[in-house]
C-alpha atoms as a PDB file:
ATOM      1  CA  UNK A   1       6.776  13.335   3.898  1.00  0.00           C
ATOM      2  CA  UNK A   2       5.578  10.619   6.589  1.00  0.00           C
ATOM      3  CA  UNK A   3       2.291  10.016   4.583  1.00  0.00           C
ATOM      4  CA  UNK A   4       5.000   8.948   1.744  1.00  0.00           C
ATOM      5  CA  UNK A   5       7.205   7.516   3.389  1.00  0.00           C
ATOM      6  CA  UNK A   6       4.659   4.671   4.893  1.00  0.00           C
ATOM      7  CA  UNK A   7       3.215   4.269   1.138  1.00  0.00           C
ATOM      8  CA  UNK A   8       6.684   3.532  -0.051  1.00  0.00           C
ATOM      9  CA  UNK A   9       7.426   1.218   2.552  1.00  0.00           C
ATOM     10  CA  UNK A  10       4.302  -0.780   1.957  1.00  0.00           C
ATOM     11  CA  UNK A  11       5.129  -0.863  -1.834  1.00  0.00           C
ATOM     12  CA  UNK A  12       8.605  -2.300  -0.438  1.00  0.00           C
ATOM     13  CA  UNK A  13       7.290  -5.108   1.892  1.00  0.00           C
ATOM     14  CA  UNK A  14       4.285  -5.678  -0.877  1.00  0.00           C
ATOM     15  CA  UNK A  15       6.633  -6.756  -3.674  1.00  0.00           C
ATOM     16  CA  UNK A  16       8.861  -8.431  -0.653  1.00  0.00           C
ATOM     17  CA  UNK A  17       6.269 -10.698   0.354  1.00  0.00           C
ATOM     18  CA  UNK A  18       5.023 -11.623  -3.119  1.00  0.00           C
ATOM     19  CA  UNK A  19       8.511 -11.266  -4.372  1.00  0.00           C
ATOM     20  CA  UNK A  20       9.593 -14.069  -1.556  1.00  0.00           C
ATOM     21  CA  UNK A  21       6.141 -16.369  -2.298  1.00  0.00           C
ATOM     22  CA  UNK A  22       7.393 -16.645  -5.796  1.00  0.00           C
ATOM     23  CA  UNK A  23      10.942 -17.347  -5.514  1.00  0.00           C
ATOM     24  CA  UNK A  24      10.631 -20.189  -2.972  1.00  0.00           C
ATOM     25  CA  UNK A  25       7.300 -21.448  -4.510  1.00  0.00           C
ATOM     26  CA  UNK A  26       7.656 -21.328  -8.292  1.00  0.00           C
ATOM     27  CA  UNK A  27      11.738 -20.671  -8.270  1.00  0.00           C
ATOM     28  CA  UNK A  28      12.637 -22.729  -5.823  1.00  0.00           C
ATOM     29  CA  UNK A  29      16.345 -21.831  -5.982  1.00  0.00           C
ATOM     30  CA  UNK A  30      17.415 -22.186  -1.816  1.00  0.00           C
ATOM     31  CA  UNK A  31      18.567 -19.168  -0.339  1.00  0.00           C
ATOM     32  CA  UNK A  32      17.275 -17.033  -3.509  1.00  0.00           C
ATOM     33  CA  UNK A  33      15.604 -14.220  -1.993  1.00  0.00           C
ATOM     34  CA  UNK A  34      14.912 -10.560  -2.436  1.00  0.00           C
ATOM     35  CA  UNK A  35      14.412  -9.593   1.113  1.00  0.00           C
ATOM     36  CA  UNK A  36      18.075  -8.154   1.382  1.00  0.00           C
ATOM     37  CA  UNK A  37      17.772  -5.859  -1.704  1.00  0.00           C
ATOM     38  CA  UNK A  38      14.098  -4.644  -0.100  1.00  0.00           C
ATOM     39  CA  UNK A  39      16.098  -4.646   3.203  1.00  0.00           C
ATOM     40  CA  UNK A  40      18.912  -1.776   2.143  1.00  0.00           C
ATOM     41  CA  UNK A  41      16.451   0.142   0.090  1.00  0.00           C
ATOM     42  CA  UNK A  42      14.290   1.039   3.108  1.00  0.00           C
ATOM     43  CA  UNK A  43      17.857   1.717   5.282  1.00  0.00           C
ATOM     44  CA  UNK A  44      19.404   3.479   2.390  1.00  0.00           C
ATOM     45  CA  UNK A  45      15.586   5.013   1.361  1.00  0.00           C
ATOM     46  CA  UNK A  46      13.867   5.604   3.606  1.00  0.00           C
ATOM     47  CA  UNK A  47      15.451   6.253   6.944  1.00  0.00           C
ATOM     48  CA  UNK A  48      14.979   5.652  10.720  1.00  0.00           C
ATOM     49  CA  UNK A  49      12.662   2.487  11.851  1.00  0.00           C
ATOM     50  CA  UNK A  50      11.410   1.883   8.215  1.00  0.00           C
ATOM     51  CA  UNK A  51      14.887  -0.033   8.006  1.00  0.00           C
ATOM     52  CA  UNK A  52      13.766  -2.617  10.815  1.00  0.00           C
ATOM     53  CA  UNK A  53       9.916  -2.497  10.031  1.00  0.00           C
ATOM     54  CA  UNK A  54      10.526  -3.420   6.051  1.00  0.00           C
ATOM     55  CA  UNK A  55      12.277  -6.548   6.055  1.00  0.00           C
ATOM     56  CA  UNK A  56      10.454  -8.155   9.142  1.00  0.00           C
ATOM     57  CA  UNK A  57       7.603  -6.778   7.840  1.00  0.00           C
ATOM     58  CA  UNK A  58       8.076  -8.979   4.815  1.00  0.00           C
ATOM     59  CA  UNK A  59       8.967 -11.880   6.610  1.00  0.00           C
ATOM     60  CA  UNK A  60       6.246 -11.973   9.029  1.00  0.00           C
ATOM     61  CA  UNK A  61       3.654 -11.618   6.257  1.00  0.00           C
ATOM     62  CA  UNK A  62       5.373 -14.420   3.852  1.00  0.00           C
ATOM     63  CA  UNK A  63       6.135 -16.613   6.890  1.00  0.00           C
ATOM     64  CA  UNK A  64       2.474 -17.031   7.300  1.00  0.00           C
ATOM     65  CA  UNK A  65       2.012 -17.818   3.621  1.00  0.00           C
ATOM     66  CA  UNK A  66       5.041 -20.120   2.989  1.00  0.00           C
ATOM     67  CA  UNK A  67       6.535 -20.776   6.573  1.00  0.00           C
ATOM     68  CA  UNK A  68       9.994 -20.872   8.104  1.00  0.00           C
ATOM     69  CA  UNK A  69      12.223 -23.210  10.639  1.00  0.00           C
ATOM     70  CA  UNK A  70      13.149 -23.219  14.167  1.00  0.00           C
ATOM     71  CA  UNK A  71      15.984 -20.613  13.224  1.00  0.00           C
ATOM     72  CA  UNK A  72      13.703 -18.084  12.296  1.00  0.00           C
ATOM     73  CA  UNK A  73      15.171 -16.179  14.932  1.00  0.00           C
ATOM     74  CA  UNK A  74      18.301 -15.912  13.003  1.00  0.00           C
ATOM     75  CA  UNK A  75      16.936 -15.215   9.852  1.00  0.00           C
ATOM     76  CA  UNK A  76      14.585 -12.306  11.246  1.00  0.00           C
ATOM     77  CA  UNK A  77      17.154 -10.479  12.706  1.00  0.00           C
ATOM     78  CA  UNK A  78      19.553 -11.088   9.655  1.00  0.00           C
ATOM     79  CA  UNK A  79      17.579  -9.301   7.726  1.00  0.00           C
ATOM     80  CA  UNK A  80      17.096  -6.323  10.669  1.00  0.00           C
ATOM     81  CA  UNK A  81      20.970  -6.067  11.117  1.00  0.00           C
ATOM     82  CA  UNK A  82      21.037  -5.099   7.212  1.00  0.00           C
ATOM     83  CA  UNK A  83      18.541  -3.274   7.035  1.00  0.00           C
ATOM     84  CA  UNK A  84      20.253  -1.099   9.730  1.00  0.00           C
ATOM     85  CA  UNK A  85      23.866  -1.290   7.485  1.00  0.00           C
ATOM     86  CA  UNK A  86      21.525   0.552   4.560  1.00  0.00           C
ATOM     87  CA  UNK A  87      20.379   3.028   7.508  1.00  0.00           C
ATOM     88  CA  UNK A  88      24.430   3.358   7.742  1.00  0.00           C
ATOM     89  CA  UNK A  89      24.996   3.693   4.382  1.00  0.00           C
ATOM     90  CA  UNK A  90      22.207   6.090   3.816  1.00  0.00           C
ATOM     91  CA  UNK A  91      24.275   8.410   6.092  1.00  0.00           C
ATOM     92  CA  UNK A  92      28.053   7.616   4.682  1.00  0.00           C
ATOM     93  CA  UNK A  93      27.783   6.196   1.079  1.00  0.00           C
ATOM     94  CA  UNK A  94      24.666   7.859  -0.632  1.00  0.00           C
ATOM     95  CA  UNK A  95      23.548  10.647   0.584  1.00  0.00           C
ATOM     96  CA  UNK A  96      26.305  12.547   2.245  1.00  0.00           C
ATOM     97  CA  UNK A  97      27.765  13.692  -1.348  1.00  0.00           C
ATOM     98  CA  UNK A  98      25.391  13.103  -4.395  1.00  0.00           C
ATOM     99  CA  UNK A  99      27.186   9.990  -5.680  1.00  0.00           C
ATOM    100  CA  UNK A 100      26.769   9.073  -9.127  1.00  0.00           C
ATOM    101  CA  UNK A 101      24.877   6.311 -10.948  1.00  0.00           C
ATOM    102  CA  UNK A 102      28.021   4.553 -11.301  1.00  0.00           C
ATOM    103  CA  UNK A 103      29.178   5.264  -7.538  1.00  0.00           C
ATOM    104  CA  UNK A 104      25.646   3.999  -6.472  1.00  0.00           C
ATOM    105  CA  UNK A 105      25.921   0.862  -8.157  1.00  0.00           C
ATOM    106  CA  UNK A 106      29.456   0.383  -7.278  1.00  0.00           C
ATOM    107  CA  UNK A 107      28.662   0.758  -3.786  1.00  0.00           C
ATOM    108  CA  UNK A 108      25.406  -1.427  -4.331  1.00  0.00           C
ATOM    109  CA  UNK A 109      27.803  -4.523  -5.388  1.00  0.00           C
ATOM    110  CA  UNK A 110      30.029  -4.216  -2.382  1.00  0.00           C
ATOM    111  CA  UNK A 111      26.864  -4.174  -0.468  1.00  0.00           C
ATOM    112  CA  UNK A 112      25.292  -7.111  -1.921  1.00  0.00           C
ATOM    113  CA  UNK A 113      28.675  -8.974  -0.904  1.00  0.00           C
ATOM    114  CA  UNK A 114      28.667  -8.140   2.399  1.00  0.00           C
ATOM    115  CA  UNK A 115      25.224  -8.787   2.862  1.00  0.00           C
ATOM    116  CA  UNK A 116      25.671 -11.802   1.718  1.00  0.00           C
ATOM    117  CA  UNK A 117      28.570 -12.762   3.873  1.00  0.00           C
ATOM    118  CA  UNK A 118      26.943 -11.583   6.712  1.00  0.00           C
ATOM    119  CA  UNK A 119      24.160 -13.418   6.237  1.00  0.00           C
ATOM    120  CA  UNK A 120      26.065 -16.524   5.433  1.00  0.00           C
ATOM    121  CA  UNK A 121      28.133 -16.556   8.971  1.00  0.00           C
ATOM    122  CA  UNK A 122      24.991 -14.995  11.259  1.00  0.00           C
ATOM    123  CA  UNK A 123      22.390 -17.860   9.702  1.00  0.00           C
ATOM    124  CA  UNK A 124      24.758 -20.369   9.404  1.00  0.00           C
ATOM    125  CA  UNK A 125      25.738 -20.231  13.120  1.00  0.00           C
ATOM    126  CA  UNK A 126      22.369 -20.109  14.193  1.00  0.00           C
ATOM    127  CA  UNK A 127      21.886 -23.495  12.537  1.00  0.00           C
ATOM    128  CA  UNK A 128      25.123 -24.979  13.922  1.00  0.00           C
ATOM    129  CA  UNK A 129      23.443 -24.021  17.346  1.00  0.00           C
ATOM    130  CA  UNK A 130      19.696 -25.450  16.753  1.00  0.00           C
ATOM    131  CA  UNK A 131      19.639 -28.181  14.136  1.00  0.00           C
ATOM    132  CA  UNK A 132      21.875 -30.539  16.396  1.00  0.00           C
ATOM    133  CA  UNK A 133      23.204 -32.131  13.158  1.00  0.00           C
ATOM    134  CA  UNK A 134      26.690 -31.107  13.690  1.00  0.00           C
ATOM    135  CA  UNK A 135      29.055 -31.917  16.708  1.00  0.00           C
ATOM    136  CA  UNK A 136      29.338 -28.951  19.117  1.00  0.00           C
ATOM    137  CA  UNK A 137      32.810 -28.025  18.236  1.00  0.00           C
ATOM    138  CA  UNK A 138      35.052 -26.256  15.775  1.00  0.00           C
ATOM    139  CA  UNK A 139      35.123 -28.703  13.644  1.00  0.00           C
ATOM    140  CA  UNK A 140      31.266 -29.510  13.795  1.00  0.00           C
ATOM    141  CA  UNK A 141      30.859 -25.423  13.366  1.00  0.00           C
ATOM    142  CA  UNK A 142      33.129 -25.556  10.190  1.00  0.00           C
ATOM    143  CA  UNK A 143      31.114 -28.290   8.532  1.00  0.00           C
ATOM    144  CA  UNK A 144      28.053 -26.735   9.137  1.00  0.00           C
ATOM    145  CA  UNK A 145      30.021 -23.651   6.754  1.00  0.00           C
ATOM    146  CA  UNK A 146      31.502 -25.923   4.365  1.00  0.00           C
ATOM    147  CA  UNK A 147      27.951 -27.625   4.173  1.00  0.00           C
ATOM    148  CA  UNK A 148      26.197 -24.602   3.238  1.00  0.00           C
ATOM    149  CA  UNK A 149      28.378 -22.942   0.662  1.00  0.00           C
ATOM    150  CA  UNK A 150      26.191 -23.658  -2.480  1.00  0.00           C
ATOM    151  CA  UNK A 151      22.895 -21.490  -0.295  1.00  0.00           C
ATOM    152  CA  UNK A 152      25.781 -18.930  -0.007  1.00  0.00           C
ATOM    153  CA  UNK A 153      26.600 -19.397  -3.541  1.00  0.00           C
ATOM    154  CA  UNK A 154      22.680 -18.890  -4.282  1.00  0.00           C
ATOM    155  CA  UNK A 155      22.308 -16.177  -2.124  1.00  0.00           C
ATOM    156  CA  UNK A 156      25.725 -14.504  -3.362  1.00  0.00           C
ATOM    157  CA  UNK A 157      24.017 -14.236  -6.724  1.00  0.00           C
ATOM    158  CA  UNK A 158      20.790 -13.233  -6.483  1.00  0.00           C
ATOM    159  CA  UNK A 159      21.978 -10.312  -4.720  1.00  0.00           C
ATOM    160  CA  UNK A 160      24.201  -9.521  -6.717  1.00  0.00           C
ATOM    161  CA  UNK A 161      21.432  -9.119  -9.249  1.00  0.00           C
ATOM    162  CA  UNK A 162      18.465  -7.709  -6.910  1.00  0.00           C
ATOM    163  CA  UNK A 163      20.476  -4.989  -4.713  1.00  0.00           C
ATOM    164  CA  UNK A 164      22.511  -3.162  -7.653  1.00  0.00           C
ATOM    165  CA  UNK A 165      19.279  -3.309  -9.910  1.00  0.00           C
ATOM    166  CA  UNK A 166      17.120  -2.805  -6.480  1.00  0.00           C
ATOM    167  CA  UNK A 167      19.460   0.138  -5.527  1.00  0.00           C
ATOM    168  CA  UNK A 168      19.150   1.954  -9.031  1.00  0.00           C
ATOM    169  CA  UNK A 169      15.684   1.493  -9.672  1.00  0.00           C
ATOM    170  CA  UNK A 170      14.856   2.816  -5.867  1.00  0.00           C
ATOM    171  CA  UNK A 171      16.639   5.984  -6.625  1.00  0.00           C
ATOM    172  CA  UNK A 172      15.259   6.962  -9.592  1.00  0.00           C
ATOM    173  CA  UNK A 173      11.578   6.104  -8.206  1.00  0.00           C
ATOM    174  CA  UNK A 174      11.981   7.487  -4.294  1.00  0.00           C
ATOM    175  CA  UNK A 175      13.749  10.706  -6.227  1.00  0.00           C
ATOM    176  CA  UNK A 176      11.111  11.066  -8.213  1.00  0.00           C
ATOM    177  CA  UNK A 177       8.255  10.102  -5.746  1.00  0.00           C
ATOM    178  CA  UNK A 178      10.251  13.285  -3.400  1.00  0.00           C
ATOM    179  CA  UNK A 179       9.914  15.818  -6.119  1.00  0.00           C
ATOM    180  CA  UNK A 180       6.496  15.161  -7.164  1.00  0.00           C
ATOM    181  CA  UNK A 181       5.106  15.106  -3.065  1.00  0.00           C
ATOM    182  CA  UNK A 182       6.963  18.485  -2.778  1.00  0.00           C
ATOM    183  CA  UNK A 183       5.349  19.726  -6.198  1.00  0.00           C
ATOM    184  CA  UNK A 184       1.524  18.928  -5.008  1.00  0.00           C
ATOM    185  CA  UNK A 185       2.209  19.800  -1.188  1.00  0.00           C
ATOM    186  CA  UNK A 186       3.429  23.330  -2.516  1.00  0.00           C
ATOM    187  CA  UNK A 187       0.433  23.387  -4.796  1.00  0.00           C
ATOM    188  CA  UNK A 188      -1.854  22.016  -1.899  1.00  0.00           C
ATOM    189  CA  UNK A 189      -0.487  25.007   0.136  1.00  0.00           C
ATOM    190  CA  UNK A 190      -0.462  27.735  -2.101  1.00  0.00           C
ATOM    191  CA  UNK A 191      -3.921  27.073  -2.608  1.00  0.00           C
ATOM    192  CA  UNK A 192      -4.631  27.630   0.737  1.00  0.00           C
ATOM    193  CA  UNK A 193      -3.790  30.872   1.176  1.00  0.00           C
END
């Protein structure tokens, strides 16, 4: 199951990274990114550190293709705080009961929001803090919001498209990658013996 987990996850942060070179070189649409969608899939997916090692996996490798700013710490560890809320979910929203396609996407929607907002706040803060282009002050901090409402807006909807589509494809390909490992590992094994 390890051997198939890593594969998966380097499937993940392979269409992540070229995912990401596309959308900010050819797209260019600010703040349109897949990472989040990639993000949850490995929480919800496949488990444990995978949720971490995915998205700054895919942000390390595109940073060195396309760059990033001085907030980069923000950004990173954006994308490591929700990939840890699909490690959450994986426990509470999709895999305690088997929810159905419906429930899944449901749930994928109210995660794409969240994300979003989450990301919104956490990066948006980070920039109030290091760009020095607002006054340090309340009103300076809700400026820097008000001036970055249309990357939320951006952001808002392409997840909304990539995590509910993201979110159903995953499950029908991760189920199906499980059952097929099981088939040829009991094959493999029966063989043995």
């Amino acid at each position: 199951m390890n051997k198939l987990k890593i594969i998966l996850a380097i499937i993940l942060v392979t269409i992540g990274v070229i995912g990401r070179f596309i959308l900010v070189s050819y797209v260019g649409i600010p703040n349109l990114e897949i990472i989040t969608a990639l993000a949850l899939i490995a929480g919800i997916y496949l488990g444990g550190v995978y949720a971490i090692i995915v998205p700054l996996s895919i942000i390390f490798f595109s940073d060195l293709i396309i760059g990033n700013n001085y907030i980069f710490i923000f950004t990173w560890t954006a994308f490591a705080f929700i990939g840890l809320a699909g490690l959450v979910c994986r426990k509470y929203r999709f895999q305690n009961s088997i929810p159905s396609t419906r429930d899944k996407i449901q749930n994928s929607f109210y995660l794409a929001i969240g994300s979003s907002v989450f990301f919104y706040l956490y990066t948006n803060f980070g920039w109030f803090l290091m760009s020095g282009m607002y006054e340090y002050s309340l009103s300076g901090l809700l400026r820097c919001y008000w001036m970055a409402i249309p990357f939320f807006r951006n952001n808002l909807i392409g997840n909304l498209i990539f995590v509910p589509v993201g979110i159903y494809v995953a499950s029908k390909v991760f189920c199906g990658a499980k059952e097929k490992y099981f088939y040829f590992s009991t094959i493999k094994n029966e063989k043995r013996m």
